[in-house]
C-alpha atoms as a PDB file:
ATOM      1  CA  UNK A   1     156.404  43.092 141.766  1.00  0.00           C
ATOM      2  CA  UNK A   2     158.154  45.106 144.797  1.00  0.00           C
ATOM      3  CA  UNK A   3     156.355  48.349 143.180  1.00  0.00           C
ATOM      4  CA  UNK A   4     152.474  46.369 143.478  1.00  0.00           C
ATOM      5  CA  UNK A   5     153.621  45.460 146.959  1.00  0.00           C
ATOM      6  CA  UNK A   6     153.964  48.677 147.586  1.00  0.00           C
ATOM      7  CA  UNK A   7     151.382  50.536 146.263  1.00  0.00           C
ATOM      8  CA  UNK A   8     149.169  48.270 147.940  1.00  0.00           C
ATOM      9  CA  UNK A   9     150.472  48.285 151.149  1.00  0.00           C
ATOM     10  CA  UNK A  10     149.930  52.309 150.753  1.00  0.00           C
ATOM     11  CA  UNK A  11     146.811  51.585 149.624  1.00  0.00           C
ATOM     12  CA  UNK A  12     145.361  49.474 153.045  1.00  0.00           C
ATOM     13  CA  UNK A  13     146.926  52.419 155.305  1.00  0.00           C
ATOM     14  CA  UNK A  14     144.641  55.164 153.441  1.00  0.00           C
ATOM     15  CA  UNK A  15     141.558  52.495 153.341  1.00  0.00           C
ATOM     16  CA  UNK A  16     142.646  52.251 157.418  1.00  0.00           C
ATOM     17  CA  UNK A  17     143.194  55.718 157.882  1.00  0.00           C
ATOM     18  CA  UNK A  18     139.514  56.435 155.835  1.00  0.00           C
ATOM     19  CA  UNK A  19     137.867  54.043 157.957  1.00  0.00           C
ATOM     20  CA  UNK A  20     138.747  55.493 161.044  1.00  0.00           C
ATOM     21  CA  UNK A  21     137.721  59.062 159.556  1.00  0.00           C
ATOM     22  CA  UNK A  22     134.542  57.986 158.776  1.00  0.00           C
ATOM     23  CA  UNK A  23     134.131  55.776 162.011  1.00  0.00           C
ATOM     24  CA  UNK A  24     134.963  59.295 163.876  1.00  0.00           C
ATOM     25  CA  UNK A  25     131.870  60.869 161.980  1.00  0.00           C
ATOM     26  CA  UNK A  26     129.737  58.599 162.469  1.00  0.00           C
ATOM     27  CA  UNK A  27     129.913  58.909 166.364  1.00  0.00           C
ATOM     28  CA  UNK A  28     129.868  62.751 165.508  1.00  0.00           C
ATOM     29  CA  UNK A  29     126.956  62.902 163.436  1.00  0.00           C
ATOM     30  CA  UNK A  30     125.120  60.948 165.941  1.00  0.00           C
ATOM     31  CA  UNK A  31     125.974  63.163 168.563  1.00  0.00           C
ATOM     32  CA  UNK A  32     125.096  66.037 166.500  1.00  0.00           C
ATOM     33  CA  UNK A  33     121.968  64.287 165.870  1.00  0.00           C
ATOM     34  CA  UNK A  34     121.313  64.071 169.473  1.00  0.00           C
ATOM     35  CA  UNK A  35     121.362  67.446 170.012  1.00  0.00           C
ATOM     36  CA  UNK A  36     119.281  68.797 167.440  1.00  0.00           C
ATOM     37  CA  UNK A  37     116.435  66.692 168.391  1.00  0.00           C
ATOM     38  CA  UNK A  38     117.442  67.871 172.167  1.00  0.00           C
ATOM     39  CA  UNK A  39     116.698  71.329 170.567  1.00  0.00           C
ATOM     40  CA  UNK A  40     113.682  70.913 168.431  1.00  0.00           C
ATOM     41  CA  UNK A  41     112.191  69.470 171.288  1.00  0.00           C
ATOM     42  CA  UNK A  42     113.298  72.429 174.118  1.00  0.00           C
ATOM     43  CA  UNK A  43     111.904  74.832 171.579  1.00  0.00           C
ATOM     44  CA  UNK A  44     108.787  72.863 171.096  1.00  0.00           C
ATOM     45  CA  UNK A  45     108.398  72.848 174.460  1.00  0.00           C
ATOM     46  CA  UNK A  46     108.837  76.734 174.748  1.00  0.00           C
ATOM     47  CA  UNK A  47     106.780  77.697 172.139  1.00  0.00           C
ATOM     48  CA  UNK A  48     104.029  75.664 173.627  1.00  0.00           C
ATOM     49  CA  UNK A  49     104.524  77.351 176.889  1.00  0.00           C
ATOM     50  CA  UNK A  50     104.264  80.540 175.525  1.00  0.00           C
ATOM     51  CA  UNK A  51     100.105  79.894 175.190  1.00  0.00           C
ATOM     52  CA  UNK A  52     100.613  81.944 171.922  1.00  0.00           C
ATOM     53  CA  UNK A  53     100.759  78.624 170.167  1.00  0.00           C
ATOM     54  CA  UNK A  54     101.547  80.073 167.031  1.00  0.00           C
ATOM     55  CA  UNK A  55     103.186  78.044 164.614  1.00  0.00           C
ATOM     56  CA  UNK A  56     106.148  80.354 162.374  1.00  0.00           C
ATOM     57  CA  UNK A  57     105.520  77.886 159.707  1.00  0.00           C
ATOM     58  CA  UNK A  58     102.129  78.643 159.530  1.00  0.00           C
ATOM     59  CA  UNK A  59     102.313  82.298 159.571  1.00  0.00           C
ATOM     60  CA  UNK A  60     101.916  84.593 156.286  1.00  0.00           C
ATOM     61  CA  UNK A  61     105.069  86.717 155.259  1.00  0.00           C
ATOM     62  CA  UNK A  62     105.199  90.335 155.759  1.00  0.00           C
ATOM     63  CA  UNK A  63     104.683  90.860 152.104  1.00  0.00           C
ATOM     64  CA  UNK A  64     101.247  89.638 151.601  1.00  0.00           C
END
């Protein structure tokens, strides 16, 4: 009986210790989030300014 005790006890401090890992990512990923869409949107911006308004997805490879 002491053993189950035991091994769950050890068992709620890793589900604990996992939660607060994947609390900490979540805030991180978000973040992360945050900033790519900051970027996309600078670069956006840049291209547009550019008046070439060429769009690199758009363009045909070298090779063809």
């Amino acid at each position: 009986m002491e053993r189950l005790e035991e091994q769950i006890a050890h068992l709620s401090r890793m589900v604990d210790d996992l939660s607060d890992v994947v609390a900490r990512q979540e805030g991180e990923i978000a973040t992360l989030t945050r900033r790519v869409h900051m970027l996309m949107q600078r670069e956006g911006e840049r291209e547009a300014s550019q008046g070439e308004g060429i769009v690199l997805g758009d363009e045909r490879p070298p090779h063809y």
